[in-house]
Protein backbone atom coordinates (compact mmCIF):
# COMPACT_ATOMS: atom_id res chain seq x y z
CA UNK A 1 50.36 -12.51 -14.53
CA UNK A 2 48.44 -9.53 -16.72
CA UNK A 3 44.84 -10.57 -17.66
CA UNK A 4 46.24 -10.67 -21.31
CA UNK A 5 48.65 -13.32 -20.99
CA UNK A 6 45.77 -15.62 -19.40
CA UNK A 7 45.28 -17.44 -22.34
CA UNK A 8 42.30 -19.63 -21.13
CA UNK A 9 39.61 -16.34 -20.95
CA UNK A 10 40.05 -16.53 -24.62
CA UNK A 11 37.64 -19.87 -24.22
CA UNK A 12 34.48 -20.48 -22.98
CA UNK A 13 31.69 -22.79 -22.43
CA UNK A 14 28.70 -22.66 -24.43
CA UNK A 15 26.49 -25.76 -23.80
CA UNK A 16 26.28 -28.40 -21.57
CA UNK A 17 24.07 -32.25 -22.18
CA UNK A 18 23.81 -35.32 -20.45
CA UNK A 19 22.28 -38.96 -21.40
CA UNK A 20 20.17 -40.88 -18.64
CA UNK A 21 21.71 -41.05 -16.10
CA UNK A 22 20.71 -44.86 -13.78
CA UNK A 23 22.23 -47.87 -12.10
CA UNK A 24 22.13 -50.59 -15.33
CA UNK A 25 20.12 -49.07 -17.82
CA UNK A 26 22.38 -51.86 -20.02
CA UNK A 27 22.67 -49.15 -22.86
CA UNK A 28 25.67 -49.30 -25.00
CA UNK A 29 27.66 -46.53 -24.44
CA UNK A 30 28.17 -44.81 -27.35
CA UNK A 31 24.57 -44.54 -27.44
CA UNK A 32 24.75 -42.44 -24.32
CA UNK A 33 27.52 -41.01 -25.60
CA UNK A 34 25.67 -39.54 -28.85
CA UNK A 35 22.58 -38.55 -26.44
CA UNK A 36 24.71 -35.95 -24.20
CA UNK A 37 27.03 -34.67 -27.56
CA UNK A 38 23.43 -33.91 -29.01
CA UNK A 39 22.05 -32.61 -26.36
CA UNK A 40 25.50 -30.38 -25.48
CA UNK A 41 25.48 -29.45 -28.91
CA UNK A 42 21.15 -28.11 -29.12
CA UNK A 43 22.04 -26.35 -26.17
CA UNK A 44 24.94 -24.22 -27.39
CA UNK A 45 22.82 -23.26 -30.04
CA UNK A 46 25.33 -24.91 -32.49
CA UNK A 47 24.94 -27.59 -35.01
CA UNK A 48 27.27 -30.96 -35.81
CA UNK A 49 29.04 -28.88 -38.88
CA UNK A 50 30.29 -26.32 -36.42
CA UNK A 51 31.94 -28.90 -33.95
CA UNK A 52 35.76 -29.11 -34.95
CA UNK A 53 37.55 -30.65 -31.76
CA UNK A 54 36.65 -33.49 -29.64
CA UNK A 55 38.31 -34.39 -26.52
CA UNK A 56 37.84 -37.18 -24.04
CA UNK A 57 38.82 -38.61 -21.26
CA UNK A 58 40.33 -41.39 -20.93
CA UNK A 59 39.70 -42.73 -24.58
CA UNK A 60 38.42 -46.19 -25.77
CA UNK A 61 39.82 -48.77 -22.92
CA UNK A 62 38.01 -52.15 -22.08
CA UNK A 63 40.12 -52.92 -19.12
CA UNK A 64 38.30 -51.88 -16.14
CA UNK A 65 35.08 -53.03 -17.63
CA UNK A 66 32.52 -50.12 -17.67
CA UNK A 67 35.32 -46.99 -17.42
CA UNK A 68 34.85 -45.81 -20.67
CA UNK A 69 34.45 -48.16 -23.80
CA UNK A 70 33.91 -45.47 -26.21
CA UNK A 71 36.61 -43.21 -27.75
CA UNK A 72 37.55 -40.16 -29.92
CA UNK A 73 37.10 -42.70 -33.12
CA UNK A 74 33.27 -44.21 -32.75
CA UNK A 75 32.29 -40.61 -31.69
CA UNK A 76 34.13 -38.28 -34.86
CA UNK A 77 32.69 -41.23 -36.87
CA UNK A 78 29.16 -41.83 -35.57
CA UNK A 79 28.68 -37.78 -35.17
CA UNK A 80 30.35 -37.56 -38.82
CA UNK A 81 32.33 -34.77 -37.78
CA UNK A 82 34.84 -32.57 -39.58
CA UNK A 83 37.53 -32.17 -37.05
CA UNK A 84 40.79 -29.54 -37.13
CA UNK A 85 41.63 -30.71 -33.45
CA UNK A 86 40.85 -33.76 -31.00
CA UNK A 87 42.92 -35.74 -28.24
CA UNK A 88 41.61 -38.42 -25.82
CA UNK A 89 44.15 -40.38 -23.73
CA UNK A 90 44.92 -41.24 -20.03
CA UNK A 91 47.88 -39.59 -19.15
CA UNK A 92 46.20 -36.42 -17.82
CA UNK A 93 45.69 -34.49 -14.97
CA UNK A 94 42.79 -36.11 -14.12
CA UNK A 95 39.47 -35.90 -16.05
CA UNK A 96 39.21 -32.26 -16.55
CA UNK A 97 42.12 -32.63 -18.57
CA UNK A 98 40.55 -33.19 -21.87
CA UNK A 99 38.11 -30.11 -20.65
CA UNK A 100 41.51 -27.70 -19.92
CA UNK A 101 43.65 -29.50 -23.51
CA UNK A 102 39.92 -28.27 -25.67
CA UNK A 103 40.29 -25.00 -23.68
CA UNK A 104 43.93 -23.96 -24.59
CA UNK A 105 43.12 -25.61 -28.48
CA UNK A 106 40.14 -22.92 -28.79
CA UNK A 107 42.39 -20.53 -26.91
CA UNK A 108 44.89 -20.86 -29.32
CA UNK A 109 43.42 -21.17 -32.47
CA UNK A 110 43.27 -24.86 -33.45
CA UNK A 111 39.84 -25.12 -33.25
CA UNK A 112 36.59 -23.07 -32.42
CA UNK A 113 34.32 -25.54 -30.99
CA UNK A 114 35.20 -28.47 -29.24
CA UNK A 115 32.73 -31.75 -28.04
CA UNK A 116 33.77 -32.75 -24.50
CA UNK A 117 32.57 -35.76 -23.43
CA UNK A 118 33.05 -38.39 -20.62
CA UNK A 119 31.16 -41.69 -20.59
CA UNK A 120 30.97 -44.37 -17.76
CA UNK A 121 28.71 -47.82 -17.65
CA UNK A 122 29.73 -49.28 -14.49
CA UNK A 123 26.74 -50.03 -12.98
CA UNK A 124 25.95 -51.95 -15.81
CA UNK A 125 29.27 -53.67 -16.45
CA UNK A 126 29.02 -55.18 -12.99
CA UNK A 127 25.74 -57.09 -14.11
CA UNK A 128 23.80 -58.79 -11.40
CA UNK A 129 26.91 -59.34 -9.15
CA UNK A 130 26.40 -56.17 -6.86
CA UNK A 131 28.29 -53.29 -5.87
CA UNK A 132 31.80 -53.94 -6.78
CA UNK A 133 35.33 -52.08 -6.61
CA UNK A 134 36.32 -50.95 -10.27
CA UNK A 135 39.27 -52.13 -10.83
CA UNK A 136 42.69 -53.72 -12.50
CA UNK A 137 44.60 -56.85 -11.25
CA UNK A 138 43.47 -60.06 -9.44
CA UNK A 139 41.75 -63.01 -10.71
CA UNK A 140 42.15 -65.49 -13.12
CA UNK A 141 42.80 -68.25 -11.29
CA UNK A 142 46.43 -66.63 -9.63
CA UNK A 143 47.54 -65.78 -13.80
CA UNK A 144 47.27 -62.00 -13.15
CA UNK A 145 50.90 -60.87 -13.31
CA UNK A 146 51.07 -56.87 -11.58
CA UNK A 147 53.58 -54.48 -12.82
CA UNK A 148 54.49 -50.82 -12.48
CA UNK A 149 52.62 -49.16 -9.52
CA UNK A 150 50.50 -52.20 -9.08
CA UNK A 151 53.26 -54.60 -8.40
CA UNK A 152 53.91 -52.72 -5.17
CA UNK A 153 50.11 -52.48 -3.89
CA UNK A 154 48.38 -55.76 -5.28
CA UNK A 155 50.67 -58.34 -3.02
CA UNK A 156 49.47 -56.66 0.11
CA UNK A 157 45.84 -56.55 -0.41
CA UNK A 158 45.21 -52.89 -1.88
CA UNK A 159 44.32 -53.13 -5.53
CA UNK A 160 41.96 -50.27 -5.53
CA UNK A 161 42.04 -46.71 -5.33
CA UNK A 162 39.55 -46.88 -1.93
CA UNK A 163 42.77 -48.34 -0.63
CA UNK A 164 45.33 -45.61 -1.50
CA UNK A 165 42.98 -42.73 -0.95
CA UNK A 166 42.13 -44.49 3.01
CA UNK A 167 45.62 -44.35 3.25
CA UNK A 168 45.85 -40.41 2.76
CA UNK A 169 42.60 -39.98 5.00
CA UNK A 170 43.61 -42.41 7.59
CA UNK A 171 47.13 -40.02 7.65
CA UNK A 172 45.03 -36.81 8.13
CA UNK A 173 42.81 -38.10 11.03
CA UNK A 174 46.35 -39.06 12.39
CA UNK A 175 47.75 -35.65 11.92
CA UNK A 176 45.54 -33.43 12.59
CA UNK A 177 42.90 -35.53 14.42
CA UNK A 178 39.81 -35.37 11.85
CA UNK A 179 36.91 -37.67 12.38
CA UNK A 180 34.60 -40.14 10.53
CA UNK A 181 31.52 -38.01 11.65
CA UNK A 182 33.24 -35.09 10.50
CA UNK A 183 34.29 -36.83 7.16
CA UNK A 184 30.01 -37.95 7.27
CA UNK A 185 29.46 -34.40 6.46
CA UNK A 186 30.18 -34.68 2.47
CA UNK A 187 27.88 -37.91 2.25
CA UNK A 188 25.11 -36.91 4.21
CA UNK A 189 25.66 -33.10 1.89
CA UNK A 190 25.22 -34.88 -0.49
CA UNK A 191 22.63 -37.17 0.06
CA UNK A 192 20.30 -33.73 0.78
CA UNK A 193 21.32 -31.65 -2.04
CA UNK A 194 20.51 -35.51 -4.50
CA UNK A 195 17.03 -35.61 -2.77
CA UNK A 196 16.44 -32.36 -5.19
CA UNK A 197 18.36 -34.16 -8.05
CA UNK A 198 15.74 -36.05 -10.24
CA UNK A 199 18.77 -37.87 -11.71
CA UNK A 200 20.49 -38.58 -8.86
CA UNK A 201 20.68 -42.15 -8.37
CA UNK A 202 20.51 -42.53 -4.38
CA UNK A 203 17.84 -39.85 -3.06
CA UNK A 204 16.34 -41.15 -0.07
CA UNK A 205 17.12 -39.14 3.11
CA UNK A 206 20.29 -40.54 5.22
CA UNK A 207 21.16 -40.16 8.97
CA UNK A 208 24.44 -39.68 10.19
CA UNK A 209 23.46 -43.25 11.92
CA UNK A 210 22.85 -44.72 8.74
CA UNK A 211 26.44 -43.47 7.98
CA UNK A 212 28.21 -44.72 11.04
CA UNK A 213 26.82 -48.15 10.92
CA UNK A 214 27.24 -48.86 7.32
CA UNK A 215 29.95 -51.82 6.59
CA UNK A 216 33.66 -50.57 6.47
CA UNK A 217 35.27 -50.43 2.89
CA UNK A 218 38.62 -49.54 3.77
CA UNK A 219 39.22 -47.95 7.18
CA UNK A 220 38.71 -45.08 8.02
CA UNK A 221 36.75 -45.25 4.57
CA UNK A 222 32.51 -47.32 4.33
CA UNK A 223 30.47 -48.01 1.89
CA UNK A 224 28.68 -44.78 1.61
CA UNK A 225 32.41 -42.29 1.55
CA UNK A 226 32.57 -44.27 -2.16
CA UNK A 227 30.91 -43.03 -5.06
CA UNK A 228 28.19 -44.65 -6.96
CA UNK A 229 28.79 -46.54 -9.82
CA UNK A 230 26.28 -45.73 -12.74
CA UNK A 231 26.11 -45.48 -16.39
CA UNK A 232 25.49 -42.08 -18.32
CA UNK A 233 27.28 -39.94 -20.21
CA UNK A 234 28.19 -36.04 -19.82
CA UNK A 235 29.42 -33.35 -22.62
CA UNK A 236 30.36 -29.94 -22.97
CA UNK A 237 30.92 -27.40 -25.88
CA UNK A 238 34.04 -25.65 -25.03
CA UNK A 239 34.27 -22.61 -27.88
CA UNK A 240 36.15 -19.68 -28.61
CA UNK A 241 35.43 -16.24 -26.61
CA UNK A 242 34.74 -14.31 -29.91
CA UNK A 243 32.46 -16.92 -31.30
CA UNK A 244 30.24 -15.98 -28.72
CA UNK A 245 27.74 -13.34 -30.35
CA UNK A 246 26.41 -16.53 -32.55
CA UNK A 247 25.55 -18.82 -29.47
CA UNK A 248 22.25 -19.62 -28.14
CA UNK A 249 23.15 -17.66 -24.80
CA UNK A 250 26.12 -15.66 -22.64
CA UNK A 251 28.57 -18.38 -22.13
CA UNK A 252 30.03 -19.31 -19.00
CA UNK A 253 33.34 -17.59 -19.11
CA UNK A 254 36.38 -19.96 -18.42
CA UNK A 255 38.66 -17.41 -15.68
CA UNK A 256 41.45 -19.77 -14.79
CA UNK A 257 42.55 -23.39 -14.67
CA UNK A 258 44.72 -25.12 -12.16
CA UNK A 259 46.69 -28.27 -14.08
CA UNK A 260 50.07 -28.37 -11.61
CA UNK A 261 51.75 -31.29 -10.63
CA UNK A 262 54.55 -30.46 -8.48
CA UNK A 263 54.79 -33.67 -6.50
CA UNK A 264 55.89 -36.79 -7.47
CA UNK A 265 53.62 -38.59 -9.87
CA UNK A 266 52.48 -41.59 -7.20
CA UNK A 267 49.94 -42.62 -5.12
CA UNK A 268 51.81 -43.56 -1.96
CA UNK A 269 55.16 -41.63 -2.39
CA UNK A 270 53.44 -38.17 -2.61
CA UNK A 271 55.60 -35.29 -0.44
CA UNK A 272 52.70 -34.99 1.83
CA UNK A 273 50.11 -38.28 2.18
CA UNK A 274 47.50 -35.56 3.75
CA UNK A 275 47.64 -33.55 0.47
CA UNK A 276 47.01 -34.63 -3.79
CA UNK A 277 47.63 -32.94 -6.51
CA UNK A 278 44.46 -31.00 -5.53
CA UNK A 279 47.25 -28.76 -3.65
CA UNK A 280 48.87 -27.76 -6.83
CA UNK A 281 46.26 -27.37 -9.34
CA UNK A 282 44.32 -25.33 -7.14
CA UNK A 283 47.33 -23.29 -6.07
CA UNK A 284 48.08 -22.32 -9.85
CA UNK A 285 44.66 -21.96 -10.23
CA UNK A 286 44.56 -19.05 -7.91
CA UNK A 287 47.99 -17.75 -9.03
CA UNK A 288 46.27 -16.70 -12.59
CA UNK A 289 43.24 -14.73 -11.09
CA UNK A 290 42.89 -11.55 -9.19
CA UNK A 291 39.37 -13.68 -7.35
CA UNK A 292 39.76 -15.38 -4.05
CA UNK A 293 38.04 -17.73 -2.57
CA UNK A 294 35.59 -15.48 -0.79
CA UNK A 295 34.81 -14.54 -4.44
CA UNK A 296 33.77 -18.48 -5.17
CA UNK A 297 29.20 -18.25 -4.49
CA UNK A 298 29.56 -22.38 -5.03
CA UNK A 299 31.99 -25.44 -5.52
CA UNK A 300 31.49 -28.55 -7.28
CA UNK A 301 34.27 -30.88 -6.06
CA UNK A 302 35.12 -34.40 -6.46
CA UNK A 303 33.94 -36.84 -4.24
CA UNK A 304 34.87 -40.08 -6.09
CA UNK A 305 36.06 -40.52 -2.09
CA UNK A 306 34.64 -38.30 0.83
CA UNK A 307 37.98 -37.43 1.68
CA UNK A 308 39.01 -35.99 -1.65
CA UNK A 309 36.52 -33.45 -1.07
CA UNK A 310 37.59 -32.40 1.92
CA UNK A 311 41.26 -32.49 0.40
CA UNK A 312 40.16 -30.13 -2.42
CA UNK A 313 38.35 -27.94 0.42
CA UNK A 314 41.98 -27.27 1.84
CA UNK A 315 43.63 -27.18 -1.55
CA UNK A 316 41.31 -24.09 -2.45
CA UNK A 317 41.71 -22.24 0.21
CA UNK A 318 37.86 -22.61 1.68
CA UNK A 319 39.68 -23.90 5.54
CA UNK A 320 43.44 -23.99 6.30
CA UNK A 321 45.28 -27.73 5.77
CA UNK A 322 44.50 -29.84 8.58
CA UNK A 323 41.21 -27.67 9.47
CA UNK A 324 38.87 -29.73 6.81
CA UNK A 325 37.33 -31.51 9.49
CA UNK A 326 35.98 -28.63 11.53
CA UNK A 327 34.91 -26.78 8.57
CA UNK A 328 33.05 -29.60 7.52
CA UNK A 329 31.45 -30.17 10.99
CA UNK A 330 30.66 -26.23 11.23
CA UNK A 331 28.41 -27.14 8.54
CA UNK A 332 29.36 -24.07 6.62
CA UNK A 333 29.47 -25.64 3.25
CA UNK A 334 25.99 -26.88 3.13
CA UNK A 335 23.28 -27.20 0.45
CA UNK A 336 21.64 -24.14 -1.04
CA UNK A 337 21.55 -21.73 2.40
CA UNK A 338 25.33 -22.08 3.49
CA UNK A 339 28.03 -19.44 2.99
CA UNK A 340 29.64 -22.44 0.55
CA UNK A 341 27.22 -24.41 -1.42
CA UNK A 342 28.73 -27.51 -1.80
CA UNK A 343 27.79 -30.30 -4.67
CA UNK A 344 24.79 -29.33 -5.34
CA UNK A 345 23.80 -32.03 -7.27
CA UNK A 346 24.26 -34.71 -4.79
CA UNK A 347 27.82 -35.55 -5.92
CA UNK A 348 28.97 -38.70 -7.15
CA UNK A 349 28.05 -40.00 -3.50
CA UNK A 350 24.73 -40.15 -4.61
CA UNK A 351 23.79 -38.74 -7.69
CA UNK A 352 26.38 -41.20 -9.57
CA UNK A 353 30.20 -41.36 -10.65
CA UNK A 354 30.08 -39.27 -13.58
CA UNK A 355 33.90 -39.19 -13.55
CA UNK A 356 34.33 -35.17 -12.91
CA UNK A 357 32.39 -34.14 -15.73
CA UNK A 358 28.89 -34.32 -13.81
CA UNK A 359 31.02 -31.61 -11.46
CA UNK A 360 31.66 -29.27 -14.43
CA UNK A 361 27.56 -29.69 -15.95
CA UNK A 362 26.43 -28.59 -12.54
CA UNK A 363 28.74 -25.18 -12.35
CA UNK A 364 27.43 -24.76 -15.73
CA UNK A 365 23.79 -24.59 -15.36
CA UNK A 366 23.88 -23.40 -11.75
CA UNK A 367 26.01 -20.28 -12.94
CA UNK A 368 23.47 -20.32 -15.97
CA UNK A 369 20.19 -20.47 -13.45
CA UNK A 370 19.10 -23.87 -15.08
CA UNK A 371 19.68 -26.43 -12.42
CA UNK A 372 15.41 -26.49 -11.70
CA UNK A 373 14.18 -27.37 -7.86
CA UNK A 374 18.09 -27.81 -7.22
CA UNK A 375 18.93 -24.29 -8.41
CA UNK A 376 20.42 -21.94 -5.57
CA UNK A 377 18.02 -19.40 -4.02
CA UNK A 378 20.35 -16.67 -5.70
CA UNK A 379 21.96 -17.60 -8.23
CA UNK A 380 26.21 -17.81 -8.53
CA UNK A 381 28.03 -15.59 -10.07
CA UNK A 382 31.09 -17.61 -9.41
CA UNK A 383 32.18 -21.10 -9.40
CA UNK A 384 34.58 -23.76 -8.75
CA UNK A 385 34.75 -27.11 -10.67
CA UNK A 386 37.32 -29.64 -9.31
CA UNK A 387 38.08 -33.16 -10.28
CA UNK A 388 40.26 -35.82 -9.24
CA UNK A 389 42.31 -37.02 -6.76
CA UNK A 390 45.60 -38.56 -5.28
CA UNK A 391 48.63 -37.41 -8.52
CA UNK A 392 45.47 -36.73 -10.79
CA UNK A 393 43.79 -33.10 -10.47
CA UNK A 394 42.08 -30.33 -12.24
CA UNK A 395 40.41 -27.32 -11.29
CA UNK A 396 38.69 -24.74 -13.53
CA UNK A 397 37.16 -21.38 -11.86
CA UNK A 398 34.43 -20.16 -13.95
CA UNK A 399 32.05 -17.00 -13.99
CA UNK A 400 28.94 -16.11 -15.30
């Protein structure tokens, strides 16, 4: 494909905010929400009246409590924005999809700067109960009647996505004989690379001991392979390529986007239970660039599950499929001195789910030099964002 057909380098990314970031700050979260679009919007340089698209992911829902609760309506109306362009739904390929749908809207004329933002209050929706799975289905005294997908999963104890993703990892370490101290690798990454994360909710040091004797979630999946619920908010500008000359700074320049889905659209009847839809979205990623992945100087990849990392690791090329495990257990991809800087920011194992958007923010100010005592001793050029898992995934490769 010739560089001019790649629509997406017609768009890039000219600020970046987040809200605080904690574990039941009990905030409301459109507050948040208006935090990180203000701060997004200071840092592009831009003001509200230049904002004409919003997107969001996965608009206003209240059912499971905490996942969003804030939508494209309370923000255009709070913010009091003129808008030409703005979607927000949940049909998507996975969270970066409202980040790709603002990309090809700028790249095509609809709008010339779009708000991105993804908000999450988990933490505090589970009140004082504890750590909890975030979830539909169950309860209510036996009244909960499943359907769809869920009809097929909820009768035999797996209402959660900890379930379905154990499934694909427990495949893996079947196939190609990966390991749960292999699979520790992306916690106890990330655990090192939060401990320079001020808002990283979990920063204290962790052992590979700590790991190991941790209670089981779902095998071969414990406690600390899930991600941290939290409440905060993340946004991005996404603007047009031309508009650049008026922003506060160079943008970070939007090189190609992986969106594919050539699988079926399921959880548990995927072609291949060791793969996702990471496969395809990072193969189509790569199939609109002339870079590699010896090109990519760090990657910021989903870890709502430790496995999905090391699924996405495959996916892009990094290790052959099958060889995740060894790659990880090389520890190649570690912190700021390996030849792979991996999650830099702690990842959602322990700075906090963010919901793929806290993945994009740190590309951003890494390739921008801004990421402070966490910022890599030279600085990226390069850089892989990837979110989602199972038949949910987006990948966006971004330069500086």
């Amino acid at each position: 494909m010739r560089a001019a057909e790649i629509g997406e380098r017609k768009a890039v990314i000219s600020g970046v905010g987040q809200s605080q970031i904690g574990r039941r700050i009990y905030r409301d979260p459109l507050d948040l929400t208006i935090d990180a679009a203000l701060a997004a919007i200071g840092d592009a340089g831009l003001t509200r009246g230049d904002i004409d698209g919003l997107a969001t992911y996965p608009g206003n829902m209240k059912t499971p409590p905490g996942f969003s609760g804030v939508g494209i309506t309370e923000v255009h109306d709070a913010l009091r924005l003129d808008l030409n362009w703005y979607a927000g739904g949940l049909e998507a390929p996975g969270q970066l999809g409202s980040v790709v749908g603002a990309i090809a809207a700028v790249a095509t004329g609809l709008a010339d700067h779009v708000l991105c933002f993804r908000t999450v209050w988990e933490a505090s929706a589970q009140g004082d109960q504890g750590r909890a799975a975030v979830t539909t289905g169950g309860g209510g005294g036996g009244s909960y009647r499943a359907t769809d997908f869920m009809q097929w999963t909820l009768p035999f104890g797996a209402p959660s996505a900890a379930n379905w993703i154990a499934m694909m990892a427990q495949r893996h370490f079947h196939e190609f004989g990966t390991t749960r101290e292999q699979l520790a690798q992306v916690a106890l990454n990330g655990r090192r690379n939060a401990a320079r994360n001020p808002n990283a909710i979990y920063r204290s040091p962790m052992t590979l001991d700590d790991y190991l004797s941790i209670r089981m979630v779902s095998t071969p999946l414990c406690l600390y392979d899930c991600d941290v619920p939290a409440d905060g908010s993340t946004a991005v500008i996404v603007s047009r390529a031309d508009a650049a000359p008026d922003l506060r700074r160079p943008p970070v320049r939007v090189e190609a986007v992986g969106t594919a889905l050539r699988g079926r659209p399921s959880w548990d009847q995927f072609d291949d239970l060791t793969t996702m839809a990471t496969r395809d979205a990072a193969a189509m990623m790569w199939e609109r660039t002339d870079l590699t992945p010896a090109d990519v100087d760090v990657a910021e990849l989903y870890d709502g599950f430790s496995f999905i990392t090391l699924s996405w690791l495959e996916a892009l090329g990094f290790c052959a499929h099958g060889e995740g495990g060894p790659f990880l257990e090389a520890g190649r991809p570690m912190s700021s001195g390996g030849e792979l800087p991996l999650n830099t920011h702690g990842g959602q194992l322990s700075a906090g789910r963010l919901h793929g958007y806290g993945f994009l923010h740190e590309a951003c100010v890494q390739l921008w030099g801004e990421a402070g005592d966490r910022q890599l001793d030279q600085r990226p050029e390069v850089a892989v964002a990837a979110a989602g898992g199972g038949p949910l995934a987006a990948s966006l490769l971004l330069t500086a």
